[in-house]
Protein backbone atom coordinates (compact mmCIF):
# COMPACT_ATOMS: atom_id res chain seq x y z
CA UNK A 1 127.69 45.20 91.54
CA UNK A 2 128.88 47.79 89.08
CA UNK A 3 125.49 49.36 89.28
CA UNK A 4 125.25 49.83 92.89
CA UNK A 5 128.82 51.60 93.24
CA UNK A 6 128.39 54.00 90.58
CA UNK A 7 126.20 56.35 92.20
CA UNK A 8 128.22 56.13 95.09
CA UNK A 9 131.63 57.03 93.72
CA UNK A 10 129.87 60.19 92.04
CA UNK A 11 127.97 61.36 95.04
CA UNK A 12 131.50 61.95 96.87
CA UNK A 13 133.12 65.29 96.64
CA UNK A 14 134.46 66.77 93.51
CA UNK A 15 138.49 65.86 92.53
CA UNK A 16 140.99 68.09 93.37
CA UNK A 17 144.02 69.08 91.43
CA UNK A 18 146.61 70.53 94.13
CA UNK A 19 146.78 72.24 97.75
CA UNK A 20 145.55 75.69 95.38
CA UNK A 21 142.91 73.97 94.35
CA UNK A 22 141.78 71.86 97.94
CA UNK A 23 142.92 75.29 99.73
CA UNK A 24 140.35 77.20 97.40
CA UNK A 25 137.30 74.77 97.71
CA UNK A 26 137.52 73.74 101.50
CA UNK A 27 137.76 77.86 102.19
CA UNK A 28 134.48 78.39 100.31
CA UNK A 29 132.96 75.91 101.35
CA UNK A 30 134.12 76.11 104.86
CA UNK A 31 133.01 79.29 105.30
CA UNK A 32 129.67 78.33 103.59
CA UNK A 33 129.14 75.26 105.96
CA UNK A 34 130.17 77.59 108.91
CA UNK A 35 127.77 80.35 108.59
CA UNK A 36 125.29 77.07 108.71
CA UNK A 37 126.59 76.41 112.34
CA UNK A 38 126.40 80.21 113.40
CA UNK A 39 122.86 79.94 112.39
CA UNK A 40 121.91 76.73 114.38
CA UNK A 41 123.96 78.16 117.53
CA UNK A 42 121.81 81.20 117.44
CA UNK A 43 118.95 79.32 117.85
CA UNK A 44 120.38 77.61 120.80
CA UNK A 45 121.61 80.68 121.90
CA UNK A 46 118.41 82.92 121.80
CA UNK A 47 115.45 80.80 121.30
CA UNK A 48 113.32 83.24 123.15
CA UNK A 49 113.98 85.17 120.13
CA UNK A 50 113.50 83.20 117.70
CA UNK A 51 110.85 84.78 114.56
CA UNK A 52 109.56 83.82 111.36
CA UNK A 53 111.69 85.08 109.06
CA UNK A 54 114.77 84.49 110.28
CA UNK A 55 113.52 80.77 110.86
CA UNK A 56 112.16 80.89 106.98
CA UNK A 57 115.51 82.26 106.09
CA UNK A 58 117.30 79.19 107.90
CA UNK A 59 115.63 76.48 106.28
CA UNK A 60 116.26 78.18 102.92
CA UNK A 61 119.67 78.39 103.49
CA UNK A 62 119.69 74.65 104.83
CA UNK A 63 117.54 73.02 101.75
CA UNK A 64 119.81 75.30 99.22
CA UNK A 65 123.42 75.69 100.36
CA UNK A 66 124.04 72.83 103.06
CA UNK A 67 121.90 69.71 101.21
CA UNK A 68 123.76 67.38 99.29
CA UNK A 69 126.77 69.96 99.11
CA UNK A 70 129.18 66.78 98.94
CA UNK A 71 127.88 66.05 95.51
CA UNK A 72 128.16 69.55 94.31
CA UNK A 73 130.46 70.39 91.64
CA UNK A 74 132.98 73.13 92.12
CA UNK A 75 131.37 75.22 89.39
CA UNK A 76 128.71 75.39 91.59
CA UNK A 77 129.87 75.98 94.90
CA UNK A 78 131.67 78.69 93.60
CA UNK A 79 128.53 80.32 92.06
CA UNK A 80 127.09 79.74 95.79
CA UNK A 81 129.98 81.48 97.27
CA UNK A 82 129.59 84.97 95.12
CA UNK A 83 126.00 85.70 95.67
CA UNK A 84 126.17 85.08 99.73
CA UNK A 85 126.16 88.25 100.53
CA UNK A 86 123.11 89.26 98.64
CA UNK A 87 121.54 85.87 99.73
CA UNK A 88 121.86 86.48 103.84
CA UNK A 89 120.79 90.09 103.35
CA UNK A 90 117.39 89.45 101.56
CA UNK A 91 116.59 86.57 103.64
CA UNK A 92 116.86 88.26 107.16
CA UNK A 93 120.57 87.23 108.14
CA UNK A 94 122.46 90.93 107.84
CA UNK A 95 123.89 90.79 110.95
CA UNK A 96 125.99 87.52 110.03
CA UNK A 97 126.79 88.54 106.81
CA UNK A 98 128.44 92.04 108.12
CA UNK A 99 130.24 89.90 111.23
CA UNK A 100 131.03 86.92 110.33
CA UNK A 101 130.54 86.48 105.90
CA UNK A 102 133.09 89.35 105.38
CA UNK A 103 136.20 88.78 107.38
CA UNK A 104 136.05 85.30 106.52
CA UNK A 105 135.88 86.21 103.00
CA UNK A 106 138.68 88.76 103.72
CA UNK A 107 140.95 86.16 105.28
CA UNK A 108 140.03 84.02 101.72
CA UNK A 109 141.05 86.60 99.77
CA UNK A 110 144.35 87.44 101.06
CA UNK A 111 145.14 83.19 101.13
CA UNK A 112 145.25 83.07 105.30
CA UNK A 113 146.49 79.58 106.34
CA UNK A 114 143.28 77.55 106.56
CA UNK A 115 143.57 76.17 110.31
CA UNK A 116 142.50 77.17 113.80
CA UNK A 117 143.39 80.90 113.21
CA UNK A 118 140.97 81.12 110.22
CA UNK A 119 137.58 80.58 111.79
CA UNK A 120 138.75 82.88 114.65
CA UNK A 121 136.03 85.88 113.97
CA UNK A 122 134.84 86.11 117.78
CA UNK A 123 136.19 84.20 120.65
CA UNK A 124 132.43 84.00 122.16
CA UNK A 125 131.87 81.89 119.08
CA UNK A 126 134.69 78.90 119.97
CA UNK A 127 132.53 78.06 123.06
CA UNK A 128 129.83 77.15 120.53
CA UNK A 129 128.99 73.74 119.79
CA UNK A 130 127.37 73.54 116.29
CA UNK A 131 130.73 76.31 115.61
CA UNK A 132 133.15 74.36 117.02
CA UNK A 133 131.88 70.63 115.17
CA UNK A 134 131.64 72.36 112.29
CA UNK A 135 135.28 73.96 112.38
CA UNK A 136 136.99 70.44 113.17
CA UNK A 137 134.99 68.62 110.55
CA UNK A 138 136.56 71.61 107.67
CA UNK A 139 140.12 71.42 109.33
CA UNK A 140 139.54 67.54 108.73
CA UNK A 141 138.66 67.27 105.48
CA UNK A 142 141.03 69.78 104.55
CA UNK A 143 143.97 68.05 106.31
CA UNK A 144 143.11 64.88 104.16
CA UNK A 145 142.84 66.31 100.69
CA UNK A 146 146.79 67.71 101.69
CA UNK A 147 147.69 64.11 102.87
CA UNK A 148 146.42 63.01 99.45
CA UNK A 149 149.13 65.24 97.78
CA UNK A 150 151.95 64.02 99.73
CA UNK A 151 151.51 60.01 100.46
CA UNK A 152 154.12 58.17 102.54
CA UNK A 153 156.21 56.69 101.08
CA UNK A 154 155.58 52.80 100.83
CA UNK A 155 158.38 49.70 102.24
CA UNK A 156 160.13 48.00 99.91
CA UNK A 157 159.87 44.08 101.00
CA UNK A 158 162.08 41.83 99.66
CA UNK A 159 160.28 38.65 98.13
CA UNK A 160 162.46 35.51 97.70
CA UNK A 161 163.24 35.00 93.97
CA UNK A 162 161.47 31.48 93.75
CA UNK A 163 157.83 33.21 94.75
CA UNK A 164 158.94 35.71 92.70
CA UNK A 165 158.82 33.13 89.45
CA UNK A 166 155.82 31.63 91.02
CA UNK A 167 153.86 34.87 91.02
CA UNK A 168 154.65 36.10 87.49
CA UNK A 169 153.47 32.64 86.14
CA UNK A 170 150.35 32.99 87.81
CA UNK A 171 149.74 36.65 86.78
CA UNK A 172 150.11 35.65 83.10
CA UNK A 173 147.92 32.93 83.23
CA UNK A 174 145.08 35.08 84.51
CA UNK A 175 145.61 37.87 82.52
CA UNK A 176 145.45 35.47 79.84
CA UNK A 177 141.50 34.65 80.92
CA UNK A 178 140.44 38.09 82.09
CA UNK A 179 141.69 40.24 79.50
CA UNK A 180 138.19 40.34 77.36
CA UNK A 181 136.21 40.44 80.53
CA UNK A 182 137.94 43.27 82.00
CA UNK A 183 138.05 45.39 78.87
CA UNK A 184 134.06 44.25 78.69
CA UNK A 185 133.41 45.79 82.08
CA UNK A 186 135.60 49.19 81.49
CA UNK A 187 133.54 49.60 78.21
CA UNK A 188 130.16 49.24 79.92
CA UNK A 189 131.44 51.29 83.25
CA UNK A 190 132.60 54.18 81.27
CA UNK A 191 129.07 54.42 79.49
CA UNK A 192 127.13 54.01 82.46
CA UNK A 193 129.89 56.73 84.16
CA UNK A 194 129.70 59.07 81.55
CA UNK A 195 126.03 58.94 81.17
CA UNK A 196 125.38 59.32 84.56
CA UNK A 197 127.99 62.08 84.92
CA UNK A 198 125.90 63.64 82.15
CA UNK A 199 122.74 63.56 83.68
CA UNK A 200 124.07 64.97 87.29
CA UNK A 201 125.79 67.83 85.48
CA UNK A 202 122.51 69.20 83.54
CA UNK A 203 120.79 68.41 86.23
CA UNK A 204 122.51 71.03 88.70
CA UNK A 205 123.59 73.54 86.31
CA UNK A 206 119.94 73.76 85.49
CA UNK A 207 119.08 74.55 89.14
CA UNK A 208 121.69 76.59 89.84
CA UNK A 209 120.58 78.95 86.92
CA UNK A 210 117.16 79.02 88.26
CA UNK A 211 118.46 79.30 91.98
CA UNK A 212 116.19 81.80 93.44
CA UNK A 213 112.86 80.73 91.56
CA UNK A 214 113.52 77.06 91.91
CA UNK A 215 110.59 77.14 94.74
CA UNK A 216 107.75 78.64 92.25
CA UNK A 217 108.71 76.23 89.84
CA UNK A 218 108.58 73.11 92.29
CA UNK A 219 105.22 74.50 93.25
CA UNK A 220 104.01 74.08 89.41
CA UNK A 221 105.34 70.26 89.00
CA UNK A 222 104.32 69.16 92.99
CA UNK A 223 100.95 67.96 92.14
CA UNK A 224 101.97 65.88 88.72
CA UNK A 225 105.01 66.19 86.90
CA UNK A 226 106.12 62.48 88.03
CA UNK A 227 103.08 61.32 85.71
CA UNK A 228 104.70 63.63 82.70
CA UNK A 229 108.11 63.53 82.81
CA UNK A 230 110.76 60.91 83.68
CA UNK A 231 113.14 63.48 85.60
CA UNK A 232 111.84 66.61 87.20
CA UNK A 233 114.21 69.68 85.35
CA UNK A 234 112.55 68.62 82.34
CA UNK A 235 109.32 69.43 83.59
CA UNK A 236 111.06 73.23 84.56
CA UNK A 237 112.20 73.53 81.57
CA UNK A 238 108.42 72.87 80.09
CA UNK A 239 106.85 75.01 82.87
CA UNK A 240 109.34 77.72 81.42
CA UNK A 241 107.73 77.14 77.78
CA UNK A 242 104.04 77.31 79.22
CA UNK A 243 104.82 80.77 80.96
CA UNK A 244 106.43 82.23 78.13
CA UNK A 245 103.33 81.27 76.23
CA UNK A 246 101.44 82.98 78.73
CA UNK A 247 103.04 85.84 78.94
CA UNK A 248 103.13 86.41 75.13
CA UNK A 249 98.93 85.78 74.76
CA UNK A 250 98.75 88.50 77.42
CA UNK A 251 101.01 90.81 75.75
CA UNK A 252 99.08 90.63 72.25
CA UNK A 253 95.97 91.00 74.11
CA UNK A 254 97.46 94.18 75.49
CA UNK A 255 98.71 95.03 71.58
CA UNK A 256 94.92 94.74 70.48
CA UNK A 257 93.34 96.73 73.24
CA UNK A 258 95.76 99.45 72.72
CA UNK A 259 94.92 99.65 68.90
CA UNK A 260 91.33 99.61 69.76
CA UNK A 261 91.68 102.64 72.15
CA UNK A 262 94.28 104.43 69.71
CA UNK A 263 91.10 104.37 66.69
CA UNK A 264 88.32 105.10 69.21
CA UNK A 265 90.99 108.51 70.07
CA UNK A 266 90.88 109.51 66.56
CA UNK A 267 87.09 109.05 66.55
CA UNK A 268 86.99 111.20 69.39
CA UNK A 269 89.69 113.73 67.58
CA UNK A 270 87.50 113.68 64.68
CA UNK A 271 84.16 114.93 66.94
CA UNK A 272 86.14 117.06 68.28
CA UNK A 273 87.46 118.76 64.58
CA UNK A 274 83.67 118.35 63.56
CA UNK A 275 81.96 120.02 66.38
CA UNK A 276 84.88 123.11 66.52
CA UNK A 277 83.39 123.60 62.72
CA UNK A 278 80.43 123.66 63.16
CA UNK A 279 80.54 126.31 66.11
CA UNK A 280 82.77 128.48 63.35
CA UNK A 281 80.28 128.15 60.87
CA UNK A 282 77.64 129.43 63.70
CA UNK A 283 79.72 132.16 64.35
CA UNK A 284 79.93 132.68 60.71
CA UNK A 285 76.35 133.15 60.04
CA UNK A 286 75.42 135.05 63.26
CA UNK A 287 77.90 137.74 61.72
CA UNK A 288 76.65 137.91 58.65
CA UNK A 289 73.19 138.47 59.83
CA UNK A 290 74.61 141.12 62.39
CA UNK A 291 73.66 143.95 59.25
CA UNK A 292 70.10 143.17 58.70
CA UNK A 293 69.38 142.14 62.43
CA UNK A 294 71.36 144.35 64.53
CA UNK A 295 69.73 144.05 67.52
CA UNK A 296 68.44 140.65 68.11
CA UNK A 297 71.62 139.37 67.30
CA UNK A 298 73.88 141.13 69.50
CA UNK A 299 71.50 140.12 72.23
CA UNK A 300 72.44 136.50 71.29
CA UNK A 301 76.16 137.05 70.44
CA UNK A 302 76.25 138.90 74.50
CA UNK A 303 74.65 135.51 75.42
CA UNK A 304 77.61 133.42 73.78
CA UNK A 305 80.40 135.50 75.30
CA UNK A 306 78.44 135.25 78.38
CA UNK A 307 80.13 131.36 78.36
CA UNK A 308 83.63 133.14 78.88
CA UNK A 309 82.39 134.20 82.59
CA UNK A 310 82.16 130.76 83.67
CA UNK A 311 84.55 130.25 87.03
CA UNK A 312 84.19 126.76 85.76
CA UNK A 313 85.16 124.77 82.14
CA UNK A 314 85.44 121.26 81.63
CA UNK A 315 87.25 119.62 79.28
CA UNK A 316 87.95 115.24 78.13
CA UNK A 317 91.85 115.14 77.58
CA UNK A 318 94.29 117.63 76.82
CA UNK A 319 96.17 118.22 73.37
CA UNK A 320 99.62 116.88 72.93
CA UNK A 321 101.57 120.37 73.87
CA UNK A 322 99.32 119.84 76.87
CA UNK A 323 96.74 122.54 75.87
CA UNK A 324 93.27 123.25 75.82
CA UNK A 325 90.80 124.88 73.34
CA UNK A 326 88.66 127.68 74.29
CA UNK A 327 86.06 126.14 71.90
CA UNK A 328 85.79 122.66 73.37
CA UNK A 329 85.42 123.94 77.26
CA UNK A 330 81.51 122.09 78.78
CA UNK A 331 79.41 124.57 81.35
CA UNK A 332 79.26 121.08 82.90
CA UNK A 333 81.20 117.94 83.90
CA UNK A 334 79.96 115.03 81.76
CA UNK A 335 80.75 111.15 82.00
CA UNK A 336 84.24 111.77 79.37
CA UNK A 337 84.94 114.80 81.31
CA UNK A 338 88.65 114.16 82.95
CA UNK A 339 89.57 117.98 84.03
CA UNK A 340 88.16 121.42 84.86
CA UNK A 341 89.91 124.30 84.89
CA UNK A 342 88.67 127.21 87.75
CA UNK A 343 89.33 130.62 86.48
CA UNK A 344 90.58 132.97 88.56
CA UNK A 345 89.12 136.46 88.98
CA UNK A 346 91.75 138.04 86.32
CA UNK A 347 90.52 135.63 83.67
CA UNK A 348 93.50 134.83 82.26
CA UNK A 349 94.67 132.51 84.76
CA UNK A 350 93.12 129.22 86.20
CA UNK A 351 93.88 126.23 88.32
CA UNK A 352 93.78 122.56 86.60
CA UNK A 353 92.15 119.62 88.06
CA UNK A 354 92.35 116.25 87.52
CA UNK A 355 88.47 114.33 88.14
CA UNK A 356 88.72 110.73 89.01
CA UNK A 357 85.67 108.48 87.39
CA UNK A 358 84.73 105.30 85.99
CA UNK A 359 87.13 105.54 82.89
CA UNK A 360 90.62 106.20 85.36
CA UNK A 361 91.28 102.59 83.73
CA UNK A 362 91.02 104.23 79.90
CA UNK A 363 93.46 107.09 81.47
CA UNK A 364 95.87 104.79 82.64
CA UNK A 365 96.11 102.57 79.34
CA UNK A 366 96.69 105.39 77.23
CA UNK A 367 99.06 108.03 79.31
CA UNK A 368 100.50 109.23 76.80
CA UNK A 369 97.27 111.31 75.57
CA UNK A 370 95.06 111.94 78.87
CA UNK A 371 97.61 111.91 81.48
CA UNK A 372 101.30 113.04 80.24
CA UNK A 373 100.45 116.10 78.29
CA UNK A 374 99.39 118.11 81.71
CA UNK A 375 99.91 115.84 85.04
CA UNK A 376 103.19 114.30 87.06
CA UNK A 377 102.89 110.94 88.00
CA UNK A 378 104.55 110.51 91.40
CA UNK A 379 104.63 106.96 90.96
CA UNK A 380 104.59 105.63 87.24
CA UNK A 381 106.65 102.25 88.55
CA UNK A 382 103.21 101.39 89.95
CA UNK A 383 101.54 101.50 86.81
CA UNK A 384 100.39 98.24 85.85
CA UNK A 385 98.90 97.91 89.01
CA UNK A 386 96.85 100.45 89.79
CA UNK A 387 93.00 100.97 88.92
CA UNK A 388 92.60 104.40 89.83
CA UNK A 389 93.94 107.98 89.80
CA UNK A 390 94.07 110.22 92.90
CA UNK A 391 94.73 114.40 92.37
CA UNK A 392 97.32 115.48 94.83
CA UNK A 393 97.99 119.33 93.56
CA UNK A 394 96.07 121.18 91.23
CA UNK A 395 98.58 122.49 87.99
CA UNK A 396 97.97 125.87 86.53
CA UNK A 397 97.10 126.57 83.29
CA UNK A 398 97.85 129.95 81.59
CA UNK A 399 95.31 131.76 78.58
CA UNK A 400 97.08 132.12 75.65
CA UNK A 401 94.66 133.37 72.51
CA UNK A 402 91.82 130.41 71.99
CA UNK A 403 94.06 127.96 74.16
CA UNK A 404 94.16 127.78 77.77
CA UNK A 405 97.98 126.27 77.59
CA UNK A 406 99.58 124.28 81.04
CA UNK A 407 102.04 125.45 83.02
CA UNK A 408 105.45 123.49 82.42
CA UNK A 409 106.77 124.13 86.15
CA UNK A 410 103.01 123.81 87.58
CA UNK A 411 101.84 120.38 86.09
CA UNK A 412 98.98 118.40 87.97
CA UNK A 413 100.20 116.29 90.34
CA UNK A 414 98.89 112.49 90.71
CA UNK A 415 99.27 109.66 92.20
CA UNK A 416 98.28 105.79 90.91
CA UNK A 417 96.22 103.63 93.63
């Protein structure tokens, strides 16, 4: 028998100290239960109207705030009560959280009598049925927990004095033959109380910390966590471990592909030093041969500078002070190639532009040396997302010795798709 009536006495509602205390948790979750009834009126009201989301939003509110709320702790319900606001406003309610969620929560705040007068936000809403149910049923309860504080007083009957003897001989005589079974069954009530107690309490205070993602978890355990684990938040709290797992292979994946794309840059750095040599040492040894070749070779050296009267240069990625070298300009745009630079007719002048291509994805994993030096990024939030990169202005860069040298004020603009 013991067994059957503990879950029952801990599935009622939570004890209350004083008329603070009953005024404070009938108020809350009054006005919790009551923006319930608004919703189902509405429904009645305007079912014409009715749509998906606010629908989706009413069940949500149903399965989380109005299920099993007579076995919720306090703790809880208050935790409920602060983040309705936020909760009606991302799940399509607004309109009921500006009319009706705030001056109820005004008239909390300032300790209004909780009666009639309360639940008064618009007369239209007392010829509601779910509203008007709903109201009585809080003004009950409430009435009953003050009751509870203030019991009537019980008659004193007079009981002749030879029943009197009668009964007290009779008492001790039981108590005489109960006294080890009734300690016996306190003992084993108060473990199976207090263990139970335990397990309800860890139970919720594990959902309510994972209130809004408690649906992509249950989605995880639905197919099997009954054949794994003897109560269901232990399986959350394992799903938890397996995504954190997750998350950390991904992120030293990411580590390694960055390192690998950080030593193929100084590669590419290192061709670049190597071939800017080289073209010095060229230069070099056409100049020295300049005295015994004067002609032929200032044919050849007119065909060199003949490379400055390109309207067109293209370049890989920029430096880090977002220039580029004279030196390492292409006549043509080849597969690396990430920006050309038009010249204007002045020469000292051009306008940048970013090329989108098969490597965008190489770009966008390494920002900081293709994309930051020279280019805005309209929308870097997007990031991790995107696959490609879109030009939507041209910068301008500016000639400055061997460098052609960007514009701080006139960066290229992008955007991430």
């Amino acid at each position: 028998m013991l067994l059957i009536f503990v879950p029952a006495i801990l599935s009622g509602q939570p004890t209350l100290k004083d008329s603070a205390d009953a005024y404070e948790y009938w108020a809350q979750r009054g006005i919790i239960e009551m923006i319930y009834a608004y919703m189902q009126d509405y429904f009645v009201q305007f079912d014409s109207l009715k749509n998906k989301k606010e629908l989706a939003g009413y069940k949500l509110y149903k399965a989380t705030h109005i299920s099993g709320i007579d076995s919720r702790s306090k703790d809880d319900l208050i935790f409920q009560f602060q983040l309705l606001n936020q909760y009606l406003i991302d799940n399509n309610w607004k309109t009921s959280e500006t009319k009706i969620l705030r001056p109820l929560q005004d008239k909390y705040h300032n300790q209004v009598p909780l009666d009639e007068q309360f639940f008064s936000v618009n007369e239209e809403f007392n010829t509601y049925k779910y509203w008007n149910e709903r109201k009585q049923m809080i003004l009950a309860n409430y009435g009953e927990a003050l009751k509870s504080f203030h019991p009537k007083p019980v008659p004193v009957v007079k009981v002749p004095e030879v029943v009197q003897r009668h009964e007290a001989n009779k008492e001790e005589d039981e108590d005489t033959s109960s006294g080890v079974i009734t300690i016996l069954i306190s003992l084993v009530s108060g473990i199976l109380i207090g263990a139970f107690s335990i397990y309800i309490y860890s139970r919720e205070r594990i959902y309510s910390i994972l209130f809004y993602d408690r649906s992509k978890y249950d989605n995880e355990l639905e197919k099997d966590w009954r054949k794994k684990y003897l109560f269901k938040y232990i399986g959350i709290v394992a799903v938890q471990r397996k995504w954190e797992m997750e998350k950390r292979t991904e992120i030293n994946a990411a580590n390694k592909d960055i390192d690998r794309l950080k030593t193929e840059l100084d590669k590419l750095k290192d061709k670049n030093y190597a071939s800017d040599k080289g073209s010095l040492l060229k230069t070099a040894e056409v100049e020295t041969a300049e005295e015994d070749q004067p002609s032929k070779v200032r044919e050849w050296k007119v065909n060199q500078e003949s490379l400055s009267t390109l309207n067109e240069i293209y370049y890989t990625i920029p430096e880090h002070d977002g220039s580029f070298k004279v030196s390492n300009g292409k006549r043509s745009k080849e597969v690396d190639c990430f920006y050309k630079i038009e010249i204007d007719k002045n020469r000292n002048r051009g306008q940048l532009h970013f090329m989108s291509g098969d490597y965008d994805l190489r770009a966008l994993d390494n920002i900081d040396y293709y994309i930051n030096p020279v280019c805005e990024i309209e929308n870097i939030t997007e990031r991790t997302q995107a696959r490609r990169i879109i030009m939507r202005n041209p910068g301008v860069v500016i000639l400055n010795g061997e460098n052609w040298k960007i514009d701080a004020g006139n960066k290229v603009k992008i955007r991430l798709i």
